[in-house]
N, C-alpha and C. Protein backbone atom coordinates (compact mmCIF):
# COMPACT_ATOMS: atom_id res chain seq x y z
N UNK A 1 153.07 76.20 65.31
CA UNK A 1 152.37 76.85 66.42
C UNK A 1 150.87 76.74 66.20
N UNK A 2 149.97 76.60 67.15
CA UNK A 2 148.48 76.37 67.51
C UNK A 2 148.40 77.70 67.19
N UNK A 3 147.62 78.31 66.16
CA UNK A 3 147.06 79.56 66.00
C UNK A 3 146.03 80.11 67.10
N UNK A 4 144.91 79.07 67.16
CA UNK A 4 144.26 79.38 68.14
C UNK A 4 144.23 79.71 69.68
N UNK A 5 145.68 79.11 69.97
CA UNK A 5 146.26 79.34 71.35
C UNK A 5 147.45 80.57 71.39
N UNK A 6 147.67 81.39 70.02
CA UNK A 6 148.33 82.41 70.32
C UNK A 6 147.31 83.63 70.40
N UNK A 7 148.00 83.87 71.55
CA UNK A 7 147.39 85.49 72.05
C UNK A 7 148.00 87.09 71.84
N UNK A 8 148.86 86.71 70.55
CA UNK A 8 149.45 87.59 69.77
C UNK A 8 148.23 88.66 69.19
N UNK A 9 148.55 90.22 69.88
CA UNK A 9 147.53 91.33 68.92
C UNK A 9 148.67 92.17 68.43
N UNK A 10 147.76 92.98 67.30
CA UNK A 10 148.96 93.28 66.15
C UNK A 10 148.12 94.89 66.45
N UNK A 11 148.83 96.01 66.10
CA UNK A 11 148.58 97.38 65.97
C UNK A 11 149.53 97.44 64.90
N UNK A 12 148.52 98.07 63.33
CA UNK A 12 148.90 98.80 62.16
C UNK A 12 149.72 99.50 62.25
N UNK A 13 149.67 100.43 63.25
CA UNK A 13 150.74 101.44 63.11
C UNK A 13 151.99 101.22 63.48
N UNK A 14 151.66 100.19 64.74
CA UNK A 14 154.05 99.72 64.89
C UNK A 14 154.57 99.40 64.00
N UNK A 15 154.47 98.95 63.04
CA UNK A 15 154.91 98.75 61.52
C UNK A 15 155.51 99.56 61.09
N UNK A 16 154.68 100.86 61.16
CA UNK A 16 154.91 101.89 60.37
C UNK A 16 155.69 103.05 61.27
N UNK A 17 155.63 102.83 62.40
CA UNK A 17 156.23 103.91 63.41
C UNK A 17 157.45 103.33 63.93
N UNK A 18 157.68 102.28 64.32
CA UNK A 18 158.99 101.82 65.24
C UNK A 18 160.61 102.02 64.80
N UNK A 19 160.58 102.01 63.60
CA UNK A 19 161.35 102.45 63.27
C UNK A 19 162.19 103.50 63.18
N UNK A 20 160.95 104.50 62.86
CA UNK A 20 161.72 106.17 63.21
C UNK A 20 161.90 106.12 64.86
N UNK A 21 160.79 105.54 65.59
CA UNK A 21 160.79 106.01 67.15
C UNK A 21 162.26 104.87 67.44
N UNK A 22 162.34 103.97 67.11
CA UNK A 22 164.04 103.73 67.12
C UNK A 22 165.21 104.03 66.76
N UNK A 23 165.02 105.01 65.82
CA UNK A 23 166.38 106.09 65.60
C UNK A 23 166.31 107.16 66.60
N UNK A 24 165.47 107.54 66.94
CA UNK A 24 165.11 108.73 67.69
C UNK A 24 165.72 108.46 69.61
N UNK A 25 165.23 106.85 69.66
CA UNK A 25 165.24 106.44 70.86
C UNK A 25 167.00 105.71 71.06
N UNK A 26 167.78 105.65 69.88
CA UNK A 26 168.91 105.43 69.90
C UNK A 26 169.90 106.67 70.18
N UNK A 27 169.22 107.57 70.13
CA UNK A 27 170.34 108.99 70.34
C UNK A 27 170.03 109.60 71.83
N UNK A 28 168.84 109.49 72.10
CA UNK A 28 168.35 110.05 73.80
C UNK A 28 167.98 109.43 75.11
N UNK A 29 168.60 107.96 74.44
CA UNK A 29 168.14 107.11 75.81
C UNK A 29 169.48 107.02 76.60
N UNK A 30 169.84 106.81 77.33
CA UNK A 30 171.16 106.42 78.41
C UNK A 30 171.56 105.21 77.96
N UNK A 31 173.04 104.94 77.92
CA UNK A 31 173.65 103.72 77.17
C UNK A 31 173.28 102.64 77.83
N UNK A 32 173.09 102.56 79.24
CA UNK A 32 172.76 101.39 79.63
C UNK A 32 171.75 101.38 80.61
N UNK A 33 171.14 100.58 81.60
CA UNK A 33 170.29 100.47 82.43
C UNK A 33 168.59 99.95 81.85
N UNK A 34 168.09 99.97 82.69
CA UNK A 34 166.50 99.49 82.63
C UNK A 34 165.37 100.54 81.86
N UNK A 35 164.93 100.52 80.67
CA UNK A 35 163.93 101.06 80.06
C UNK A 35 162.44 100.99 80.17
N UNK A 36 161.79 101.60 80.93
CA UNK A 36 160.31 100.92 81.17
C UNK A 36 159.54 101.67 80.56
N UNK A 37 158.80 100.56 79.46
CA UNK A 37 157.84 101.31 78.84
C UNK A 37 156.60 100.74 79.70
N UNK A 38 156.09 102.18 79.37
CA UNK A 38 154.20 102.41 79.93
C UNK A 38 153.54 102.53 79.25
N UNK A 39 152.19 101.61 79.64
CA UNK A 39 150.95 101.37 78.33
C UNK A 39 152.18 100.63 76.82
N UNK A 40 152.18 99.39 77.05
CA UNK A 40 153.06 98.88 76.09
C UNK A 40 152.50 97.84 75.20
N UNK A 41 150.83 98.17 75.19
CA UNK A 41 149.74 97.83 74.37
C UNK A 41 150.22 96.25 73.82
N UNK A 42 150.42 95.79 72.33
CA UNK A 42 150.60 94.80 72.13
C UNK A 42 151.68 94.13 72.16
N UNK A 43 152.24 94.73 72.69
CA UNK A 43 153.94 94.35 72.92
C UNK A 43 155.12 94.13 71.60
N UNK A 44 154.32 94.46 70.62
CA UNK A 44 154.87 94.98 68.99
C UNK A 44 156.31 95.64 69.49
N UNK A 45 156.25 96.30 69.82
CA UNK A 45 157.16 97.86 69.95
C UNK A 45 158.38 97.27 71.03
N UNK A 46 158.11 96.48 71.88
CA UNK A 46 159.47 96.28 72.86
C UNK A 46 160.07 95.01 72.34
N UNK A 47 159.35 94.11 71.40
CA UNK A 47 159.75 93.21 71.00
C UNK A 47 160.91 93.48 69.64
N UNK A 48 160.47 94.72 69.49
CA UNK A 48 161.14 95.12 68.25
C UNK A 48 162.82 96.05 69.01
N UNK A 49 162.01 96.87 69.90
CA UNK A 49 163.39 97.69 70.29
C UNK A 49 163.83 97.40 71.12
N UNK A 50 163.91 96.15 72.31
CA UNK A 50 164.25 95.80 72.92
C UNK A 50 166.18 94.45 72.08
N UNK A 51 166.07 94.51 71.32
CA UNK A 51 167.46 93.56 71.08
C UNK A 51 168.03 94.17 70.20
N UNK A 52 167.25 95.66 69.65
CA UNK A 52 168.01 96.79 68.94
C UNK A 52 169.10 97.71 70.09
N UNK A 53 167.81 97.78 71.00
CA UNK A 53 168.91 98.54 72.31
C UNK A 53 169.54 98.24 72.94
N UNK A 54 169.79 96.88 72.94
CA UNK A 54 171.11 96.01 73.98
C UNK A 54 172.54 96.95 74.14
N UNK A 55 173.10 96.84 75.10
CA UNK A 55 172.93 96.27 76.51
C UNK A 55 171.42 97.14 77.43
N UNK A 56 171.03 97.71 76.97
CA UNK A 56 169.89 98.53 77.85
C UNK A 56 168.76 97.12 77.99
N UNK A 57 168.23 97.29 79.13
CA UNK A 57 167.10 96.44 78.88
C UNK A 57 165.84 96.78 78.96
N UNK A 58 164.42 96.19 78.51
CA UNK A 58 163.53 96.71 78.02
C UNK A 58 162.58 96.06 78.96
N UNK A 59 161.42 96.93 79.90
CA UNK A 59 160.50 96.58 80.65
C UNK A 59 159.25 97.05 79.87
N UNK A 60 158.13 95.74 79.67
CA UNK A 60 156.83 96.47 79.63
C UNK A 60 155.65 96.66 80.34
N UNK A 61 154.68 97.21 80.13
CA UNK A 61 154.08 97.03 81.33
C UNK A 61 152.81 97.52 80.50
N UNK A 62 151.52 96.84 81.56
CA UNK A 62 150.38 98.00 80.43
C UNK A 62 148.89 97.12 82.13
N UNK A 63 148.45 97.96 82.33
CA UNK A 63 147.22 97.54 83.37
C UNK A 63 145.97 96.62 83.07
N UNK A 64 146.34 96.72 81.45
CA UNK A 64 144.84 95.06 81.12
C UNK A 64 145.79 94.00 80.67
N UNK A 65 144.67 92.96 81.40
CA UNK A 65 146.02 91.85 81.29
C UNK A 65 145.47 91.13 80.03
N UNK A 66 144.75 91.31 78.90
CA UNK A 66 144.89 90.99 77.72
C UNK A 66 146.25 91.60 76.98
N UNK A 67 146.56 92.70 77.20
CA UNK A 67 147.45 93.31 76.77
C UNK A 67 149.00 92.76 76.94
N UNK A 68 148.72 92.18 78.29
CA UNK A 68 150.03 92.08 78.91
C UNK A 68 150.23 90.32 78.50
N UNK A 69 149.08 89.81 78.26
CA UNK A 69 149.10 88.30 77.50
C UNK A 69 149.45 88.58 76.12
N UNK A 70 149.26 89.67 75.20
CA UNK A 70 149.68 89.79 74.23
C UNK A 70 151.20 89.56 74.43
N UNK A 71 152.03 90.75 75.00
CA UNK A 71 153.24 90.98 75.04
C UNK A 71 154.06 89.77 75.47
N UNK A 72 153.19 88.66 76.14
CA UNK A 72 153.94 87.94 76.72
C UNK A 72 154.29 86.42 75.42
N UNK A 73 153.09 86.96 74.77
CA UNK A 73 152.83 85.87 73.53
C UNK A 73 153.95 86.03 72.27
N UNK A 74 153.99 87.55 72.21
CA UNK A 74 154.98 87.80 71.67
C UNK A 74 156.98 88.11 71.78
N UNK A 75 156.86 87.90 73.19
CA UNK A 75 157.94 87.64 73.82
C UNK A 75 158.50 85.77 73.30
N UNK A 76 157.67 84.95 73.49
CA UNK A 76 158.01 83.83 73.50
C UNK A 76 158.10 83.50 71.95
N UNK A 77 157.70 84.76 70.91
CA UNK A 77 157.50 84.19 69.81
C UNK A 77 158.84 84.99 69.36
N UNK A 78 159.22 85.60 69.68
CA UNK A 78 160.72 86.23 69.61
C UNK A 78 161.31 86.55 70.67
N UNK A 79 162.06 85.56 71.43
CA UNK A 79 162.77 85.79 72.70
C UNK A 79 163.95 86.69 72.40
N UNK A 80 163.84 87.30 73.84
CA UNK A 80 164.94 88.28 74.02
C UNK A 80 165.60 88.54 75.12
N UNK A 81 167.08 88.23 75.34
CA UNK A 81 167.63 88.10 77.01
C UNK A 81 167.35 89.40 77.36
N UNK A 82 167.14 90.49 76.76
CA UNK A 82 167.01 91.53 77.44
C UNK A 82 165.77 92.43 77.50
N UNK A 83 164.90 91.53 77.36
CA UNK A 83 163.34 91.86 77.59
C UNK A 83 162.82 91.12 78.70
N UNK A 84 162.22 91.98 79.97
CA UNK A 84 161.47 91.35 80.63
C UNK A 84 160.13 91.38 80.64
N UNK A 85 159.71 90.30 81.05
CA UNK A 85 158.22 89.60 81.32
C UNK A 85 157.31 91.09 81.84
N UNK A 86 156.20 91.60 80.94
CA UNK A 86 155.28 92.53 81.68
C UNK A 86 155.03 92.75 82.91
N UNK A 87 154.94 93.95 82.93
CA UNK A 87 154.27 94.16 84.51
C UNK A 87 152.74 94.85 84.52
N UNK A 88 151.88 94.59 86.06
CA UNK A 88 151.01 95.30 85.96
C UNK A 88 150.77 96.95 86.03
N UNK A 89 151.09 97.63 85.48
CA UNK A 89 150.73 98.71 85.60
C UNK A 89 149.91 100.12 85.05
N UNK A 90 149.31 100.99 85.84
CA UNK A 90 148.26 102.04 85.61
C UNK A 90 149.12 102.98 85.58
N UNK A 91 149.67 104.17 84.82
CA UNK A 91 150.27 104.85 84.90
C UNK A 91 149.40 106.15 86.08
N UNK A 92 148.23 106.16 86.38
CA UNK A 92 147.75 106.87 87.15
C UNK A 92 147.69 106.75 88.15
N UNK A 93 148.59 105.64 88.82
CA UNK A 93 148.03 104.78 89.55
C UNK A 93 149.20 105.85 90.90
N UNK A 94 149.32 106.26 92.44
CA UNK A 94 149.94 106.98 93.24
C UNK A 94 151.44 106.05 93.35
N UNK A 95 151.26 105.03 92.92
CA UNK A 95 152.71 104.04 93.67
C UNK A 95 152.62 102.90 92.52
N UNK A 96 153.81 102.78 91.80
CA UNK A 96 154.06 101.87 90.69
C UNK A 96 154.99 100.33 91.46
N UNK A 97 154.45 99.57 91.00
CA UNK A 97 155.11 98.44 91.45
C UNK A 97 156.39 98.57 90.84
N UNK A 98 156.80 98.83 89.88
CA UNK A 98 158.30 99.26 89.95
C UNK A 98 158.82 99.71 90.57
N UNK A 99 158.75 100.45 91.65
CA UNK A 99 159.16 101.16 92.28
C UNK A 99 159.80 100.61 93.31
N UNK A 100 159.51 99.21 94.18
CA UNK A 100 160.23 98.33 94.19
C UNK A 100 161.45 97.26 93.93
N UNK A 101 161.45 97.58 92.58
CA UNK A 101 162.75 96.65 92.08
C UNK A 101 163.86 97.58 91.65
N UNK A 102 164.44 97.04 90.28
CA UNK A 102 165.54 97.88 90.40
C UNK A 102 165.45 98.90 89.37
N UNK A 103 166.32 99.83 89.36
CA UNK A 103 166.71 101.40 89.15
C UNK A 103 166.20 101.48 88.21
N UNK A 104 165.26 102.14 87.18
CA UNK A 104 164.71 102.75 86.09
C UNK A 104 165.36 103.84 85.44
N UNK A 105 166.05 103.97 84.28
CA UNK A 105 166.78 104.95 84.18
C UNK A 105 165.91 105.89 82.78
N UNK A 106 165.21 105.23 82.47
CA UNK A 106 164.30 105.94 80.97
C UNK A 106 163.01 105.38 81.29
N UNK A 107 162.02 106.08 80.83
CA UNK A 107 160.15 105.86 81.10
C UNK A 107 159.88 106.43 78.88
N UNK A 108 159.62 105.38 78.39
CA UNK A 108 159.46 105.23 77.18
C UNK A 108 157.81 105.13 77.41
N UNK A 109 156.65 106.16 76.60
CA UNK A 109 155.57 106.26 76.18
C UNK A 109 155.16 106.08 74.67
N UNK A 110 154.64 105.74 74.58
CA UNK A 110 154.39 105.58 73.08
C UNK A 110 152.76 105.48 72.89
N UNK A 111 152.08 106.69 72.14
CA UNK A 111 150.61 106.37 71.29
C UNK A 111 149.56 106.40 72.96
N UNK A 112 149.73 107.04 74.27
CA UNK A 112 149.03 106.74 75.46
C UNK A 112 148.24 107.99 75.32
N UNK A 113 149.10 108.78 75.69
CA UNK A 113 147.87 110.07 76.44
C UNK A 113 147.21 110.67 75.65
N UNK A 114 146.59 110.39 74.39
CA UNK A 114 145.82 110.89 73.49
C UNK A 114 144.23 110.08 73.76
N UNK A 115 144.95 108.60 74.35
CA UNK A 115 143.41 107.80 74.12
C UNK A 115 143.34 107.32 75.94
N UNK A 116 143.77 108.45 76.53
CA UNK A 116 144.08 108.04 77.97
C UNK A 116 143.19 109.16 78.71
N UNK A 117 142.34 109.11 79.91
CA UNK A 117 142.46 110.13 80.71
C UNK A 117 143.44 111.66 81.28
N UNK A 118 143.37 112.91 81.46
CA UNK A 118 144.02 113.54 82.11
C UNK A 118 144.90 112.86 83.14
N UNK A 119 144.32 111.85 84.03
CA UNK A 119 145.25 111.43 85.28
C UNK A 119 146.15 110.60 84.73
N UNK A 120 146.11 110.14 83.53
CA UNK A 120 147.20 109.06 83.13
C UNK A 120 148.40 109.78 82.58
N UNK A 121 148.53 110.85 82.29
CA UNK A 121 149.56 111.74 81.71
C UNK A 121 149.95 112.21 83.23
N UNK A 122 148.81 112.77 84.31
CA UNK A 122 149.30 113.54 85.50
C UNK A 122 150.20 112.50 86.41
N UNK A 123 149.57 111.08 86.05
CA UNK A 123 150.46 110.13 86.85
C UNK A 123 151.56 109.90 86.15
N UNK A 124 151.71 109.74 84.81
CA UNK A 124 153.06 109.75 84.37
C UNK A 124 154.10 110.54 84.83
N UNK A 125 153.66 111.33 84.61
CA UNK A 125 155.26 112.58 85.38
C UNK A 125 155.44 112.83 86.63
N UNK A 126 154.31 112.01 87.24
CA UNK A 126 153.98 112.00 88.84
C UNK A 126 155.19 111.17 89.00
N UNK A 127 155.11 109.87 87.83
CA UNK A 127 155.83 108.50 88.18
C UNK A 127 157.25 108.86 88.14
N UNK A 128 157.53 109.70 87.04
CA UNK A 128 158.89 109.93 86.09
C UNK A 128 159.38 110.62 87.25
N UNK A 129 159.02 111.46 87.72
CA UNK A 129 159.81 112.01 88.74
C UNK A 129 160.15 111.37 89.72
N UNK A 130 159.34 110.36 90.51
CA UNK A 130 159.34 109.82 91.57
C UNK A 130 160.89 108.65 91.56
N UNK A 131 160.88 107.94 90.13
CA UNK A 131 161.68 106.54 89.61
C UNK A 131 162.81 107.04 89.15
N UNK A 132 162.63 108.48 88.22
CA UNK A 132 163.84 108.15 87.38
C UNK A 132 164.87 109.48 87.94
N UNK A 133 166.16 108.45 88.30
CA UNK A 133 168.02 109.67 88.71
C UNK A 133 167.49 111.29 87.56
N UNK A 134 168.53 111.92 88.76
CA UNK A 134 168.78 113.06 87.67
C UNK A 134 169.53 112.71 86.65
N UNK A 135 168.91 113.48 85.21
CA UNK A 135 169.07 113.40 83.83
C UNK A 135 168.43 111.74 83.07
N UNK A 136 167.50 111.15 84.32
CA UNK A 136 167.16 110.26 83.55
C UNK A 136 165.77 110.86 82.10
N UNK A 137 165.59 109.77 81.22
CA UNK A 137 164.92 110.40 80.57
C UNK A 137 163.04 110.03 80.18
N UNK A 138 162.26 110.86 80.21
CA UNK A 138 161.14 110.51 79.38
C UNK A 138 160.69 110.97 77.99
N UNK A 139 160.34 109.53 77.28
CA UNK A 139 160.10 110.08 76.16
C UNK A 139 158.91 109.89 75.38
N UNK A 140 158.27 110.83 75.10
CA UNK A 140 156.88 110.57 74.74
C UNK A 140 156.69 110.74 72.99
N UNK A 141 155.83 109.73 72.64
CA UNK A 141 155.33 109.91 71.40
C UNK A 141 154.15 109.66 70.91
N UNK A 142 153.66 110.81 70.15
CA UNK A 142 152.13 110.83 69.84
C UNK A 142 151.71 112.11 69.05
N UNK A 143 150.66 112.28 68.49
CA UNK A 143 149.98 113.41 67.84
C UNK A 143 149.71 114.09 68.99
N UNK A 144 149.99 116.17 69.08
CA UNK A 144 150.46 117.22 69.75
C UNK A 144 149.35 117.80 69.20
N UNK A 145 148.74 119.14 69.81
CA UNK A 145 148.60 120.10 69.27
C UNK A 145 149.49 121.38 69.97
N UNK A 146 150.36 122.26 68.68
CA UNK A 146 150.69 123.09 69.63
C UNK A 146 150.00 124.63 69.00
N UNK A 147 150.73 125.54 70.39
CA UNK A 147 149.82 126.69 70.58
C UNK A 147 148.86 126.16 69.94
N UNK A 148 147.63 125.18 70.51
CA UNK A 148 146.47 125.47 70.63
C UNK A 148 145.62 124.87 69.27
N UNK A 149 146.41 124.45 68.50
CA UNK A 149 146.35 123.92 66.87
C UNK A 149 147.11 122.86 66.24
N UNK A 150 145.84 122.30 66.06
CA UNK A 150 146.62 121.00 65.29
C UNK A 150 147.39 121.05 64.49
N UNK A 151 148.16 120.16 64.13
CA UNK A 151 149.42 120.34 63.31
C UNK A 151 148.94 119.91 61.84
N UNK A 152 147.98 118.87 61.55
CA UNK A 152 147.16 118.93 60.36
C UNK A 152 145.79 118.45 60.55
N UNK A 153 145.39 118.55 59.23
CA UNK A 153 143.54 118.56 59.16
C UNK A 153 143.12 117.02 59.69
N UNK A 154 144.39 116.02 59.42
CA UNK A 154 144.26 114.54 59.65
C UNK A 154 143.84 114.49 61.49
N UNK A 155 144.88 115.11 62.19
CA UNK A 155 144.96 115.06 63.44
C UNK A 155 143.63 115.93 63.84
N UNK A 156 143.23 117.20 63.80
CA UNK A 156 142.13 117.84 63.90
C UNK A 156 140.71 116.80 64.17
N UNK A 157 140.91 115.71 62.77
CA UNK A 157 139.92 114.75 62.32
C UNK A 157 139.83 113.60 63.45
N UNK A 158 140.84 113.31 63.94
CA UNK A 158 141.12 112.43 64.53
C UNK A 158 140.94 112.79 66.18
N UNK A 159 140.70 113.44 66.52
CA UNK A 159 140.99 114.16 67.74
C UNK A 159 139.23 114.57 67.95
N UNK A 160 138.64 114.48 67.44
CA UNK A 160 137.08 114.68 67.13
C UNK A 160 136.38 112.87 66.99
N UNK A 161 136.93 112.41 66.59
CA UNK A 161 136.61 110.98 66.93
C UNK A 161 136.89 110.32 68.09
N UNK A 162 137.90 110.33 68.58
CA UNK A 162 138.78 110.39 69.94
C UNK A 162 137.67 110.91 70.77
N UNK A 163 136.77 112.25 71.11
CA UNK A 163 136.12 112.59 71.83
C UNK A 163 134.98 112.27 71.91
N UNK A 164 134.75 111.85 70.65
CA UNK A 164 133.34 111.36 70.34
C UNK A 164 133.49 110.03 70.91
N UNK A 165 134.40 109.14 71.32
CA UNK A 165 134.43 108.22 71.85
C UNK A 165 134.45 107.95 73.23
N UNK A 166 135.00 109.00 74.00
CA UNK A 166 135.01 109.27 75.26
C UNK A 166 135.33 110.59 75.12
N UNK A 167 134.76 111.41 76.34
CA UNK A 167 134.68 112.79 76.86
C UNK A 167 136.10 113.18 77.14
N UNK A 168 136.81 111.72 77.86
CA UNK A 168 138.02 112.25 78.84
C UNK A 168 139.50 112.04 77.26
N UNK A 169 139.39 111.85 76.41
CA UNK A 169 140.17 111.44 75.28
C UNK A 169 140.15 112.66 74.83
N UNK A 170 141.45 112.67 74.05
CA UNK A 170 141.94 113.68 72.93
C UNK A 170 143.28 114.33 73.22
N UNK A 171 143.58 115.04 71.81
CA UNK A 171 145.10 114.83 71.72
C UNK A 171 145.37 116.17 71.89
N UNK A 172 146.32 115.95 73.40
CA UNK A 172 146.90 117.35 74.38
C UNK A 172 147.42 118.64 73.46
N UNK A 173 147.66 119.49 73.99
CA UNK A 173 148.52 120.33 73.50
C UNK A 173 149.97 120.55 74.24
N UNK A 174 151.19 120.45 73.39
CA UNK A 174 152.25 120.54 73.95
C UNK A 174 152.47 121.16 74.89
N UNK A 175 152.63 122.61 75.03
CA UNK A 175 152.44 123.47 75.98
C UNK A 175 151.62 123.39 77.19
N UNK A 176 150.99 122.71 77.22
CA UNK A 176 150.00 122.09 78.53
C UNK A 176 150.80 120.99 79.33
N UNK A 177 151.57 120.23 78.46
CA UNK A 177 152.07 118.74 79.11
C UNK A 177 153.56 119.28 79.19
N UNK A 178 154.26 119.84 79.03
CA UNK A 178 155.49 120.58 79.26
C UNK A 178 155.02 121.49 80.39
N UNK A 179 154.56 121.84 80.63
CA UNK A 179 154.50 122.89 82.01
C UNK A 179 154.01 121.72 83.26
N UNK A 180 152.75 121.19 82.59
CA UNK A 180 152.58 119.75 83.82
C UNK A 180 154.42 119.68 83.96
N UNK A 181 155.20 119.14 83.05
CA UNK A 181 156.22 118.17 82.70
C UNK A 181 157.03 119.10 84.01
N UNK A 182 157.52 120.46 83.50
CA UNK A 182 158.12 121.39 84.46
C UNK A 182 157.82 120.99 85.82
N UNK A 183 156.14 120.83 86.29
CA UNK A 183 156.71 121.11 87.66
C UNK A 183 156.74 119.44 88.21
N UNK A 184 156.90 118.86 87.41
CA UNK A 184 157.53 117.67 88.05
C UNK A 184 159.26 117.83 88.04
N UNK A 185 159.81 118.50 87.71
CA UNK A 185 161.27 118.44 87.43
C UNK A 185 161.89 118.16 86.15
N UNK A 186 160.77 118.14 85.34
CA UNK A 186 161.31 117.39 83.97
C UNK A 186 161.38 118.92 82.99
N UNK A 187 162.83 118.09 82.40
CA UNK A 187 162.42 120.19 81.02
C UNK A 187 162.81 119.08 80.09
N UNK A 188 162.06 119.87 79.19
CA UNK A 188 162.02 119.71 78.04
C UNK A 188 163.33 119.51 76.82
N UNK A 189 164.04 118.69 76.27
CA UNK A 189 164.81 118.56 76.00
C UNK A 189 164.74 118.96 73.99
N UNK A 190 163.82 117.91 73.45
CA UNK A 190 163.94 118.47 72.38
C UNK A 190 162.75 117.89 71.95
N UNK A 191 162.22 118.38 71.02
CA UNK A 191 161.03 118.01 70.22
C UNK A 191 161.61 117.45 68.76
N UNK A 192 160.95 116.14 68.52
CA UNK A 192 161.51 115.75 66.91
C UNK A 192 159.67 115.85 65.97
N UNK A 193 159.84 116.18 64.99
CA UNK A 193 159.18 115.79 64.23
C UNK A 193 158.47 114.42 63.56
N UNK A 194 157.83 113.96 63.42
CA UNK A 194 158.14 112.50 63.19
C UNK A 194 156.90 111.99 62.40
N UNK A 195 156.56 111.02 61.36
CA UNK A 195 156.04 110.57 60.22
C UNK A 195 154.57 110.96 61.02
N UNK A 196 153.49 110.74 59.66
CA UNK A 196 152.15 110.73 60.37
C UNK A 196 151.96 112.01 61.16
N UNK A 197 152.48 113.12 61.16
CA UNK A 197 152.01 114.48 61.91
C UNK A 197 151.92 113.92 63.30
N UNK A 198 153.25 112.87 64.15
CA UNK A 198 153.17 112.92 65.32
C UNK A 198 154.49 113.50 65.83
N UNK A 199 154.86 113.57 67.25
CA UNK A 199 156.08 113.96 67.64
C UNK A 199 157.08 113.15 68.44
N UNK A 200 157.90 113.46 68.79
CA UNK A 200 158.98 112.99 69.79
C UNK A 200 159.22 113.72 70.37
N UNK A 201 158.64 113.68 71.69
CA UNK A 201 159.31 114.77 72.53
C UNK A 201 159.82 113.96 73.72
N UNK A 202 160.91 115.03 74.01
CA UNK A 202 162.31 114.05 74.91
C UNK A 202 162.06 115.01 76.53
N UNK A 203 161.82 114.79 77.54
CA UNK A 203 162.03 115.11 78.92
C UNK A 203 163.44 114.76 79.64
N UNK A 204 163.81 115.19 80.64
CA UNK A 204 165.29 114.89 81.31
C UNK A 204 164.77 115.27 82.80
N UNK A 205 165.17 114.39 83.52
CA UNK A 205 164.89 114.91 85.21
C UNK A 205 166.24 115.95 85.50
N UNK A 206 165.33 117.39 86.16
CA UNK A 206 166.33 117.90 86.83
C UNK A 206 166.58 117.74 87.94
């Protein structure tokens, strides 16, 4: 392979995270149907859990199309019948081009609304509600603060850089995005713990 013509980007942390978020995502996703992940950054993560989760199939999607040239670079560098080709999408965005095709039964997040705007979390559950059947699922993962406090001094640290980088950045507090989550129809299913002081938290449409 031409090194210079791959448009393969790598994130440190899927390495180190995909794994647990694939045990996690093997017990709460629906046995079969269409998985669309949002903000699906370098495409690390669907390339990996996308031929772990078969028969389910795996959509990514992310709104810069460097991103979405990544995923696509890495698609061809490990093909998978049950991964499809990126899509464009803004999770803030009022109307998802998915919304168009066919049935979405899980909305998989991973590492977004910490380095995302307020409207990109408000459009998420805007979306989740709009796409996914009753009891479909969303599942989000990322560093939480709950009641109001970080869960360690690392995240605290991190969440202060995050702002210092942009105004509209930093890492939510549970209880804030569960009540958003509520009045979209979504409750809260279960919270996992998970490496690195981040979480798993599982949504279900009512």
């Amino acid at each position: 392979m031409d090194n210079s013509l791959d448009r393969r980007r790598y994130a440190p942390a899927t390495e180190r995270n995909r794994a647990p978020i694939l045990e996690i995502l093997q017990q709460v996703l629906p046995p079969t149907g269409t998985m669309l992940e949002i903000s699906s950054g370098t495409g690390e993560h669907a390339v990996f859990m996308a031929p772990q989760l078969a028969p389910r199939y795996w959509l990514p999607s992310d709104p810069n199309p460097d991103a979405r040239a990544s995923i696509t670079a890495w698609q061809r560098f490990a093909p998978c019948d049950n991964l499809y080709p990126p899509i464009d999408l803004d999770a803030s965005s009022s109307e998802w081009l998915v919304e168009s095709k066919e049935p979405i039964t899980a909305i998989v997040n991973i590492n977004m609304i910490h380095i995302a705007p307020k409207s990109a979390y408000l459009g998420l559950f805007a979306g989740a509600k709009r796409i996914l059947p009753i009891g479909g699922i969303l599942y989000l993962y990322g560093p939480f603060k709950q009641g109001g406090v970080h869960t360690a001094p690392s995240n605290a640290a991190f969440d202060e850089s995050l702002r210092s980088q942009n105004s509209a950045w930093g890492i939510r507090d549970l209880a804030e995005i569960t009540t958003v989550a509520q009045s979209h129809n979504l409750a809260l299913q279960q919270v996992y713990s998970m490496p690195a002081n981040n979480l798993s938290v599982v949504f279900k449409i009512k």
